[in-house]
PDB file of N, CA and C in Angstrom:
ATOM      1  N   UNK A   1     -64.358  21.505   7.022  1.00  0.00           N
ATOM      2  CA  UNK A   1     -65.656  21.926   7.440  1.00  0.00           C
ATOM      3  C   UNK A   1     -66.672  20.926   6.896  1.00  0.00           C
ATOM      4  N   UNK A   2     -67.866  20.692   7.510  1.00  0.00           N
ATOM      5  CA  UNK A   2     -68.792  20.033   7.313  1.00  0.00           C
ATOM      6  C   UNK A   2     -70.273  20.480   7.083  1.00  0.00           C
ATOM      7  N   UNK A   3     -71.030  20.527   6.163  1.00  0.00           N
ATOM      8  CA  UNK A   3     -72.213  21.069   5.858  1.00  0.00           C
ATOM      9  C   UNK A   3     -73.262  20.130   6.824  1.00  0.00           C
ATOM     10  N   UNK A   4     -74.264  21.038   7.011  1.00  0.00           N
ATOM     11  CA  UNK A   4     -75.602  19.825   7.253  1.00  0.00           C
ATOM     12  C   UNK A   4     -75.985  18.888   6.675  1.00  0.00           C
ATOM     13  N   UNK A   5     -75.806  18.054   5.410  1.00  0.00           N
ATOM     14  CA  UNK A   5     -75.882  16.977   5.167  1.00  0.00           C
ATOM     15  C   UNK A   5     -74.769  16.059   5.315  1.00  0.00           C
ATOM     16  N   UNK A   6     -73.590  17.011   5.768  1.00  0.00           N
ATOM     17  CA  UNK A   6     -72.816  15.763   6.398  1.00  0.00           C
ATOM     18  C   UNK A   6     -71.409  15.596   4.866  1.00  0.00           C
ATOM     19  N   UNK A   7     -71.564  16.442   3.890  1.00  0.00           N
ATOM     20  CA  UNK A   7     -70.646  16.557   3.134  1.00  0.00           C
ATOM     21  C   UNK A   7     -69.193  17.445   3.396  1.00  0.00           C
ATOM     22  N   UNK A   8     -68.182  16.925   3.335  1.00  0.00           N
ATOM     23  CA  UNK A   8     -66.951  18.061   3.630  1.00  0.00           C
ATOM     24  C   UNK A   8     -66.440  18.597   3.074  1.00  0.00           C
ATOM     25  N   UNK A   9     -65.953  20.056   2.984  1.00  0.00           N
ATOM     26  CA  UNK A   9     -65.572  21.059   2.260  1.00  0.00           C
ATOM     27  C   UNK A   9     -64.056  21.796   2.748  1.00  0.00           C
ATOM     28  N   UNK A  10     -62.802  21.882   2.083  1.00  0.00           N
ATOM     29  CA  UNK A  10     -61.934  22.288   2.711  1.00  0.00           C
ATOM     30  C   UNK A  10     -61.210  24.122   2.462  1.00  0.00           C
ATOM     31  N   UNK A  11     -60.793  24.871   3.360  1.00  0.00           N
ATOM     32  CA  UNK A  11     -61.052  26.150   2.963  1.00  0.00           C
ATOM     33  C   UNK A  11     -59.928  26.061   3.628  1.00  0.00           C
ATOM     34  N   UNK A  12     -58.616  26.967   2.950  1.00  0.00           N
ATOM     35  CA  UNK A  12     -57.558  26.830   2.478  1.00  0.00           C
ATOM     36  C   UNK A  12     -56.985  28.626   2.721  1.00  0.00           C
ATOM     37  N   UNK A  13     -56.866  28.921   3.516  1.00  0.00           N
ATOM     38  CA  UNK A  13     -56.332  30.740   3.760  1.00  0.00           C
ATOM     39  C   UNK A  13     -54.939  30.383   3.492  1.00  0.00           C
ATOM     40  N   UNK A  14     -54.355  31.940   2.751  1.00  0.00           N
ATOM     41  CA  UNK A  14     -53.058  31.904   2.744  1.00  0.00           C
ATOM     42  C   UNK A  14     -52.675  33.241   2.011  1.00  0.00           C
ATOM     43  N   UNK A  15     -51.548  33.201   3.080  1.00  0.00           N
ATOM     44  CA  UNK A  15     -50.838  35.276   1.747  1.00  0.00           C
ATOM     45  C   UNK A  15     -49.666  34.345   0.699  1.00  0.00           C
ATOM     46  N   UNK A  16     -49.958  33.873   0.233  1.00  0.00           N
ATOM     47  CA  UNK A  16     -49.849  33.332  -0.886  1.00  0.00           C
ATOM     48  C   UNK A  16     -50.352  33.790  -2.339  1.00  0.00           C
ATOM     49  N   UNK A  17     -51.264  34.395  -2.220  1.00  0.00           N
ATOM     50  CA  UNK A  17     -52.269  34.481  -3.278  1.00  0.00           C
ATOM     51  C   UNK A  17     -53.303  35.772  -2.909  1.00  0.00           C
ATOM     52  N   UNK A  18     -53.782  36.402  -4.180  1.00  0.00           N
ATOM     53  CA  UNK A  18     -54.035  37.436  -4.124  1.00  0.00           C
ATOM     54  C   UNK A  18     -55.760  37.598  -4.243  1.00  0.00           C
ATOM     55  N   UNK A  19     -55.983  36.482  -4.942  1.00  0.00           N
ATOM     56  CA  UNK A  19     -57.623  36.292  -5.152  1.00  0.00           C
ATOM     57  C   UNK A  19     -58.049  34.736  -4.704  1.00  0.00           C
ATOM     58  N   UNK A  20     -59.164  34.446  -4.344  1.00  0.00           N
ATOM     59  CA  UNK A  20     -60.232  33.304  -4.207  1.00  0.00           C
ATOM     60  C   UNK A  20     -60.211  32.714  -5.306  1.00  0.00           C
ATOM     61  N   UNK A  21     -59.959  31.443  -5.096  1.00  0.00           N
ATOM     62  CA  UNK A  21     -60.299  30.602  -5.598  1.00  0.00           C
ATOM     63  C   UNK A  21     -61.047  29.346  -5.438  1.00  0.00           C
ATOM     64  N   UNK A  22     -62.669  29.386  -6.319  1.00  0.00           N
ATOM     65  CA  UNK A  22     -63.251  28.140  -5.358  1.00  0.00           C
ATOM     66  C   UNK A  22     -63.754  27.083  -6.557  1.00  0.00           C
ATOM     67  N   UNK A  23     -63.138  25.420  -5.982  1.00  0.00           N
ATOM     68  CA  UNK A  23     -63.087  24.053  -6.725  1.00  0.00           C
ATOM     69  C   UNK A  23     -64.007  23.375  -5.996  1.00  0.00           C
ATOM     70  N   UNK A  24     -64.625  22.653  -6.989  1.00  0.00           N
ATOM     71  CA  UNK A  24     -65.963  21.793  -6.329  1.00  0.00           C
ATOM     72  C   UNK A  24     -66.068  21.797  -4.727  1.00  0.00           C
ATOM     73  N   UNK A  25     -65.304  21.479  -3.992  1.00  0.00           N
ATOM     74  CA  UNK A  25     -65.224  21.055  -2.729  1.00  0.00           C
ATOM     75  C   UNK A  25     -64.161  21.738  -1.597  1.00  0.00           C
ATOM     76  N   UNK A  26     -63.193  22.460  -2.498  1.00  0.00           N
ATOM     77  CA  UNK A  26     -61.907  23.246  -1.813  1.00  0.00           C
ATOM     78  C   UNK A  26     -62.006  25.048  -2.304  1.00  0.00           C
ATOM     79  N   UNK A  27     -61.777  25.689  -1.499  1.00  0.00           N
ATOM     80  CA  UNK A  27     -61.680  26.930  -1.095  1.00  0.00           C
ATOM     81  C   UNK A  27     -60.820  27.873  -1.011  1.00  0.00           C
ATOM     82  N   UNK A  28     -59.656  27.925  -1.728  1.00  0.00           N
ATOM     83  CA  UNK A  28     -58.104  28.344  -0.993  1.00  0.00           C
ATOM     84  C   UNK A  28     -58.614  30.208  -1.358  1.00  0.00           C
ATOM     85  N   UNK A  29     -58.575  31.024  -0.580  1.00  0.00           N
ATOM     86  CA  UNK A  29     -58.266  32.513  -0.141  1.00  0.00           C
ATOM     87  C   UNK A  29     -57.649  32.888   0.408  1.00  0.00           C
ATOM     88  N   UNK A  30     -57.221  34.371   0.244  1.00  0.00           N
ATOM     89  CA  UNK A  30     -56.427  35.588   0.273  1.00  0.00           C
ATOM     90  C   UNK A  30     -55.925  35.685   2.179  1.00  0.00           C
ATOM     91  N   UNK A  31     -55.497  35.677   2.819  1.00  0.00           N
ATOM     92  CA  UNK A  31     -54.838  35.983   4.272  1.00  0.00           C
ATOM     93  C   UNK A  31     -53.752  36.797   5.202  1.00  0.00           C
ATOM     94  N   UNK A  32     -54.206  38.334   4.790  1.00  0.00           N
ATOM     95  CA  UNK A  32     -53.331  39.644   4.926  1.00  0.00           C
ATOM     96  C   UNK A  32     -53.128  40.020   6.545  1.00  0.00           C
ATOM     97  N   UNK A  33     -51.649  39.247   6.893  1.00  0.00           N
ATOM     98  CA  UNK A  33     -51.391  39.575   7.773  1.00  0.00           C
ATOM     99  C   UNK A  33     -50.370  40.432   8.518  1.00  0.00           C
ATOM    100  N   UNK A  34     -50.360  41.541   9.893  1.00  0.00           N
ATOM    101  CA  UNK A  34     -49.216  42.356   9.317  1.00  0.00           C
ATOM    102  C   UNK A  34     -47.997  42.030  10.443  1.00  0.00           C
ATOM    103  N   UNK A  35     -46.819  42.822  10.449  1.00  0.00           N
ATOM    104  CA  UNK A  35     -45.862  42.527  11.207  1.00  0.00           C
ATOM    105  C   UNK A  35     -46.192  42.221  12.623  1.00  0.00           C
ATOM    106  N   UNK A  36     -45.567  41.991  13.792  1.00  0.00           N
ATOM    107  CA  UNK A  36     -46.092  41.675  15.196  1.00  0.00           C
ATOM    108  C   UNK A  36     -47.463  40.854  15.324  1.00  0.00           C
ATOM    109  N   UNK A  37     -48.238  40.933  16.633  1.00  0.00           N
ATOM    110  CA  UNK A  37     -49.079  40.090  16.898  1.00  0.00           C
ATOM    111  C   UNK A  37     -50.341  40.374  16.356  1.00  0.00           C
ATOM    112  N   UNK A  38     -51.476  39.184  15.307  1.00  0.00           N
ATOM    113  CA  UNK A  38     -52.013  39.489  14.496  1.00  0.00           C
ATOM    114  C   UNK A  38     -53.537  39.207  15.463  1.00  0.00           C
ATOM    115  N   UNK A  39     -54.167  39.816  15.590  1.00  0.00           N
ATOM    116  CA  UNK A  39     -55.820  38.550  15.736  1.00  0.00           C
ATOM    117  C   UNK A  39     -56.726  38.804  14.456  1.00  0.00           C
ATOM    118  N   UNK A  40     -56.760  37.410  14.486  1.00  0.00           N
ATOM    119  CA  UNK A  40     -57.148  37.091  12.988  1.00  0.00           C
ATOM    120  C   UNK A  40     -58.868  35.929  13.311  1.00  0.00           C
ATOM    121  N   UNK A  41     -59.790  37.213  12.842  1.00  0.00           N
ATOM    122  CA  UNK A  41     -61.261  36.362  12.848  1.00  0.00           C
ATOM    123  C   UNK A  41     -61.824  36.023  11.700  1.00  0.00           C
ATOM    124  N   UNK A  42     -61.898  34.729  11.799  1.00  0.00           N
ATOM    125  CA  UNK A  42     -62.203  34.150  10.160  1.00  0.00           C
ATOM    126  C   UNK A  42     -63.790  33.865  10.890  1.00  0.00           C
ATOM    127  N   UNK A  43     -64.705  34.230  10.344  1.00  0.00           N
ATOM    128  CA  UNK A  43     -66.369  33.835   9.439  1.00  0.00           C
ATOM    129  C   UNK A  43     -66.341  32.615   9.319  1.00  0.00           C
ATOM    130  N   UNK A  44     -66.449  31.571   9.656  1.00  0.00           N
ATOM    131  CA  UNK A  44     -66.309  30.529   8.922  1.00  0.00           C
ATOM    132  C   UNK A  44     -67.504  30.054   8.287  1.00  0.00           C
ATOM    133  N   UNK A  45     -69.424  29.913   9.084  1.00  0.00           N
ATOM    134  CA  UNK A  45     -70.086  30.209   8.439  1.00  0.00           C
ATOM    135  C   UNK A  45     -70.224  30.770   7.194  1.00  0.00           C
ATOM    136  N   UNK A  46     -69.515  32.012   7.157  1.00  0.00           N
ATOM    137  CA  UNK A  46     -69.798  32.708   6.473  1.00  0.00           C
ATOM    138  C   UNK A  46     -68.728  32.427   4.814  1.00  0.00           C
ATOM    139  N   UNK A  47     -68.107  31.820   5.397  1.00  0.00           N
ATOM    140  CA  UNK A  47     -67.280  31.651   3.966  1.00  0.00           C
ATOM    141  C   UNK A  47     -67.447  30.407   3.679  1.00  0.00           C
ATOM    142  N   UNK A  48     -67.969  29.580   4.631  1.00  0.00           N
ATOM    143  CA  UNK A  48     -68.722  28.094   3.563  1.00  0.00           C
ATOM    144  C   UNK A  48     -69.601  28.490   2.867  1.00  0.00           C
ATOM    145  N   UNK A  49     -70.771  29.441   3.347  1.00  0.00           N
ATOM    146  CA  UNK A  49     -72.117  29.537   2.626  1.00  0.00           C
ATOM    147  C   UNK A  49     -71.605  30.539   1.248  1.00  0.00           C
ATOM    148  N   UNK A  50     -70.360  31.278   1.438  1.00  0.00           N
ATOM    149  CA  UNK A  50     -70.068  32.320   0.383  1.00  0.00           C
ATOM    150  C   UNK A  50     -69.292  31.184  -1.099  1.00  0.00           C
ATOM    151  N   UNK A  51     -68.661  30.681  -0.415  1.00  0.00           N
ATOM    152  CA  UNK A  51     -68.111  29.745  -1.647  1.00  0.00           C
ATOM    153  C   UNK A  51     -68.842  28.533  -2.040  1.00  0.00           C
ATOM    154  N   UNK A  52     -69.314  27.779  -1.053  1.00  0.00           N
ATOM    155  CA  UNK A  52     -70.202  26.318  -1.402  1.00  0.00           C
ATOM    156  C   UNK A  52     -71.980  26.601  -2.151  1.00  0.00           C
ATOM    157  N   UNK A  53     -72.515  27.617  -1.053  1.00  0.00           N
ATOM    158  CA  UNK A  53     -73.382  27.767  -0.978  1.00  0.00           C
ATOM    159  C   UNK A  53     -74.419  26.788   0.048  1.00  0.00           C
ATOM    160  N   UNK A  54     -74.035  26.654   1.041  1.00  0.00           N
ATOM    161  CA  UNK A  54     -74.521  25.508   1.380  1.00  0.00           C
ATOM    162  C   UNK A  54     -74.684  26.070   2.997  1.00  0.00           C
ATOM    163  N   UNK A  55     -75.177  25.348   4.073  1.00  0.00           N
ATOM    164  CA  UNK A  55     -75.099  25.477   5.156  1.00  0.00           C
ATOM    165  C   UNK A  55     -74.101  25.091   6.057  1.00  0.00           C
ATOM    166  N   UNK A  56     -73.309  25.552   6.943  1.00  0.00           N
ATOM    167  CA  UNK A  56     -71.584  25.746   7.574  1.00  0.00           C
ATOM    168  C   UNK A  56     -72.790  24.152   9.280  1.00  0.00           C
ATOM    169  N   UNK A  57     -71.721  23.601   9.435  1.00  0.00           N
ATOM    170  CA  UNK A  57     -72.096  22.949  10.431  1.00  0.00           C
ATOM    171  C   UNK A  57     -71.263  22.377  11.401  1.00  0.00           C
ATOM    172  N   UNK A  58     -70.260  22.160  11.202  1.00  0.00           N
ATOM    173  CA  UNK A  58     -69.398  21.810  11.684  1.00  0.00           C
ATOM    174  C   UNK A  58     -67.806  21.811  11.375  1.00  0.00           C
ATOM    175  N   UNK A  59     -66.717  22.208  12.053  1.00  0.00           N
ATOM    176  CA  UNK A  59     -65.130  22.020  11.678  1.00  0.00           C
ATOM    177  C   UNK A  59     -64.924  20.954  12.373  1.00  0.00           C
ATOM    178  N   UNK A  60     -64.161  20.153  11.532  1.00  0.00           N
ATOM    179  CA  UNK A  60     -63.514  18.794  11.696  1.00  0.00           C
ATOM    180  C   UNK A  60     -62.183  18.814  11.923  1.00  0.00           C
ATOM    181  N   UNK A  61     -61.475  19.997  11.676  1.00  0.00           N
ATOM    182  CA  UNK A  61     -59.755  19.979  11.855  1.00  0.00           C
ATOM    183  C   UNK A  61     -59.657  21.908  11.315  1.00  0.00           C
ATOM    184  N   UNK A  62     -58.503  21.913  12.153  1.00  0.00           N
ATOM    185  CA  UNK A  62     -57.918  23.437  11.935  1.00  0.00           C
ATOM    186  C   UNK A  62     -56.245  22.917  11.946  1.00  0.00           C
ATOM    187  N   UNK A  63     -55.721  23.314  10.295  1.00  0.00           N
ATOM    188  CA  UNK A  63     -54.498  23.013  11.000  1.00  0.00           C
ATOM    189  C   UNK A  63     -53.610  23.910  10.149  1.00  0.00           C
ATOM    190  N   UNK A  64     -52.273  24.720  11.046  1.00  0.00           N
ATOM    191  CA  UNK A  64     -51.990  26.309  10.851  1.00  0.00           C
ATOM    192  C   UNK A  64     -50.657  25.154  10.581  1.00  0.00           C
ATOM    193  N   UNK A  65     -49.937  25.441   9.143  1.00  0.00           N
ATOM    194  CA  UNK A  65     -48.832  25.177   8.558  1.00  0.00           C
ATOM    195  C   UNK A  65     -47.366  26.310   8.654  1.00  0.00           C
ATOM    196  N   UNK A  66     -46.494  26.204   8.212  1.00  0.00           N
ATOM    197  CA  UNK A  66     -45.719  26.953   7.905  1.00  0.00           C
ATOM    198  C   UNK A  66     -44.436  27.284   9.221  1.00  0.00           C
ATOM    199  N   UNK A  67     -44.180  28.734   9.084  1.00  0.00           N
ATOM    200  CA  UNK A  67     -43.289  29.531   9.961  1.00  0.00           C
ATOM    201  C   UNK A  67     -44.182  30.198  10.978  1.00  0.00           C
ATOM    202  N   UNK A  68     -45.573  29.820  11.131  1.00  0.00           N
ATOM    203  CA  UNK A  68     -45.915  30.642  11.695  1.00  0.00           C
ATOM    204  C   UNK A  68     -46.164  30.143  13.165  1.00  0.00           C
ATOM    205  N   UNK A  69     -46.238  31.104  14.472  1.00  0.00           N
ATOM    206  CA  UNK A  69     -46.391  30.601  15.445  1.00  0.00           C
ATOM    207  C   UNK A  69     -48.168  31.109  16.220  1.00  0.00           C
ATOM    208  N   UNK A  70     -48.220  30.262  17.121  1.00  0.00           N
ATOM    209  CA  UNK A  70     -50.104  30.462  17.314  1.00  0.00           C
ATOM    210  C   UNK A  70     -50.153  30.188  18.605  1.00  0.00           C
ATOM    211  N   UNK A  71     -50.545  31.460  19.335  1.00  0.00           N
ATOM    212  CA  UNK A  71     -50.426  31.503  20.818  1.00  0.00           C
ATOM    213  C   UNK A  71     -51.722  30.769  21.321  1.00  0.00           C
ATOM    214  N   UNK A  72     -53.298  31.303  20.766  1.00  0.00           N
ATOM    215  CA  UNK A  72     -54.355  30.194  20.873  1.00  0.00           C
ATOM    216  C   UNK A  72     -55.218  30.803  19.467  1.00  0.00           C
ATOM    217  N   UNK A  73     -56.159  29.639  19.753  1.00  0.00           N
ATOM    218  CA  UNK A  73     -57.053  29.315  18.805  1.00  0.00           C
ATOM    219  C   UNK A  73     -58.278  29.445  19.386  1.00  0.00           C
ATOM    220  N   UNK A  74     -59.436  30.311  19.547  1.00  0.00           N
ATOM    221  CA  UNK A  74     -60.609  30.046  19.795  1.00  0.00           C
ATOM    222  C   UNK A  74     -61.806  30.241  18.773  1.00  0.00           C
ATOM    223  N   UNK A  75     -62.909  29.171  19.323  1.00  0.00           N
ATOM    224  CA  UNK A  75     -64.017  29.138  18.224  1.00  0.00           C
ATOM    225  C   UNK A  75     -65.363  30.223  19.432  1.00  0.00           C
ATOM    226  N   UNK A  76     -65.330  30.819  18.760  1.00  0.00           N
ATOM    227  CA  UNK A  76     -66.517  31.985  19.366  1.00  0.00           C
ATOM    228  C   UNK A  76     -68.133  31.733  18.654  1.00  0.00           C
ATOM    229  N   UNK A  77     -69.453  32.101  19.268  1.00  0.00           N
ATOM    230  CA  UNK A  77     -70.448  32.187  18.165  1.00  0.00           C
ATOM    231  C   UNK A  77     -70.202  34.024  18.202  1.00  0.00           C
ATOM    232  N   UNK A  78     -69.762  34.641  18.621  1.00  0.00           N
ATOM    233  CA  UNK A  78     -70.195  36.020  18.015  1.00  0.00           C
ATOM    234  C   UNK A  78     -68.778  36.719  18.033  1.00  0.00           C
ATOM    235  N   UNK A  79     -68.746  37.589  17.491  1.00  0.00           N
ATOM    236  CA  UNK A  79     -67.367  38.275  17.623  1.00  0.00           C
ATOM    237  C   UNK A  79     -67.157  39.715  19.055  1.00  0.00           C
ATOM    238  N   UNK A  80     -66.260  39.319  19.418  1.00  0.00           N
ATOM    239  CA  UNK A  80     -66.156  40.358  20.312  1.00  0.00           C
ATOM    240  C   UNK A  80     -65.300  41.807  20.656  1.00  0.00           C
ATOM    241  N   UNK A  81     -65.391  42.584  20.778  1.00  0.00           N
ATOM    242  CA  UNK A  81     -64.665  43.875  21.105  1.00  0.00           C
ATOM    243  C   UNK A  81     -62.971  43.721  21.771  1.00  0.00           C
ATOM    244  N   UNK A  82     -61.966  43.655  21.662  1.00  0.00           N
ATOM    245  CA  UNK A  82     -60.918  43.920  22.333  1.00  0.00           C
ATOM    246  C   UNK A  82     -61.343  44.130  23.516  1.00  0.00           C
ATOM    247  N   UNK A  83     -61.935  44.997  23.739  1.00  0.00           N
ATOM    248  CA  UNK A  83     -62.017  45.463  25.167  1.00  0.00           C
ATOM    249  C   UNK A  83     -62.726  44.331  26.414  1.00  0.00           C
ATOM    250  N   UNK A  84     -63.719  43.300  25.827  1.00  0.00           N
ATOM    251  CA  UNK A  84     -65.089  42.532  26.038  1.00  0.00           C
ATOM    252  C   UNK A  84     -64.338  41.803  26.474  1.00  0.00           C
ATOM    253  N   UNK A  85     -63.108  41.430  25.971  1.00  0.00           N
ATOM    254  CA  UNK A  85     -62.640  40.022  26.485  1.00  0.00           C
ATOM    255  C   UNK A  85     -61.680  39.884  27.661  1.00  0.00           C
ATOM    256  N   UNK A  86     -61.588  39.129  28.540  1.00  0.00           N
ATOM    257  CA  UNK A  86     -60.557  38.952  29.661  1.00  0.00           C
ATOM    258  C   UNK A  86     -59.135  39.513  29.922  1.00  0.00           C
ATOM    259  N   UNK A  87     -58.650  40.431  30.040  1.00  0.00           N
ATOM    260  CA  UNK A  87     -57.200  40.984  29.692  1.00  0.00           C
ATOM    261  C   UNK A  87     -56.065  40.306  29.217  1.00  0.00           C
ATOM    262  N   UNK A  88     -56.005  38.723  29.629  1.00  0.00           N
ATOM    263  CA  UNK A  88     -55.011  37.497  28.824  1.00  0.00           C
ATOM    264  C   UNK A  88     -55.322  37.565  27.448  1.00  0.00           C
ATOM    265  N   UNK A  89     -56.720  37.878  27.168  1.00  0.00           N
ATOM    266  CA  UNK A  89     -57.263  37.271  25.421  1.00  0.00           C
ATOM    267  C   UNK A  89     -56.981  38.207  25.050  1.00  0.00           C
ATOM    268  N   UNK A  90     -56.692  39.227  25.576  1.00  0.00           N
ATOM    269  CA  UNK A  90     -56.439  41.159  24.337  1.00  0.00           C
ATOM    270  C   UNK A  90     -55.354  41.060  24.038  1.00  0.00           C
ATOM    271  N   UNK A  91     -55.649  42.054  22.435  1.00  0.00           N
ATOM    272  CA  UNK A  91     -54.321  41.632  21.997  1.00  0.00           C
ATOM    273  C   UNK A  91     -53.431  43.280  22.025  1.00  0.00           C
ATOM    274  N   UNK A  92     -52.806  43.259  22.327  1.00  0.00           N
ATOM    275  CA  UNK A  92     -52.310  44.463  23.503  1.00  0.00           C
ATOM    276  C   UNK A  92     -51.516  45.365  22.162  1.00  0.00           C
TER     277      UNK A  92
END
């Protein structure tokens, strides 16, 4: 992620770990996900300005590691209802 002055900050989710932890510039938190198909809305605003303190401006890379598999990825400005979205995007 990238602040408005153009500095980068990296934020680090994972069920790995049970609490937040935040280092000058890196972010790694908590990521409770459950059996079957998950939708998972991360804040991202909201968790630069919560850990940096700073203003959220831009993502430079998203990248999902592991065993896990990722049908899509979308960047939204507002969050929406299950119901709001196109019948492909619900998560059934």
């Amino acid at each position: 992620m990238r602040d408005a002055e153009g500095k980068t900050y990296v934020v680090k989710l994972t069920n790995m770990q049970s609490s937040t932890v935040v280092q000058s510039a890196e972010c790694t938190a908590p990521l409770t996900l459950t059996l079957g198909w998950n939708n998972v809305s991360i804040d991202i605003p909201d968790i630069v300005h919560r850990a940096f303190g700073v203003k959220y401006d831009t993502t430079v890379r998203v990248q999902v590691q592991s065993t896990c598999r990722l049908w899509h990825a979308f960047f939204e400005e507002q969050l929406y209802a299950d119901a709001e979205l196109p019948y492909y995007l619900r998560v059934l």
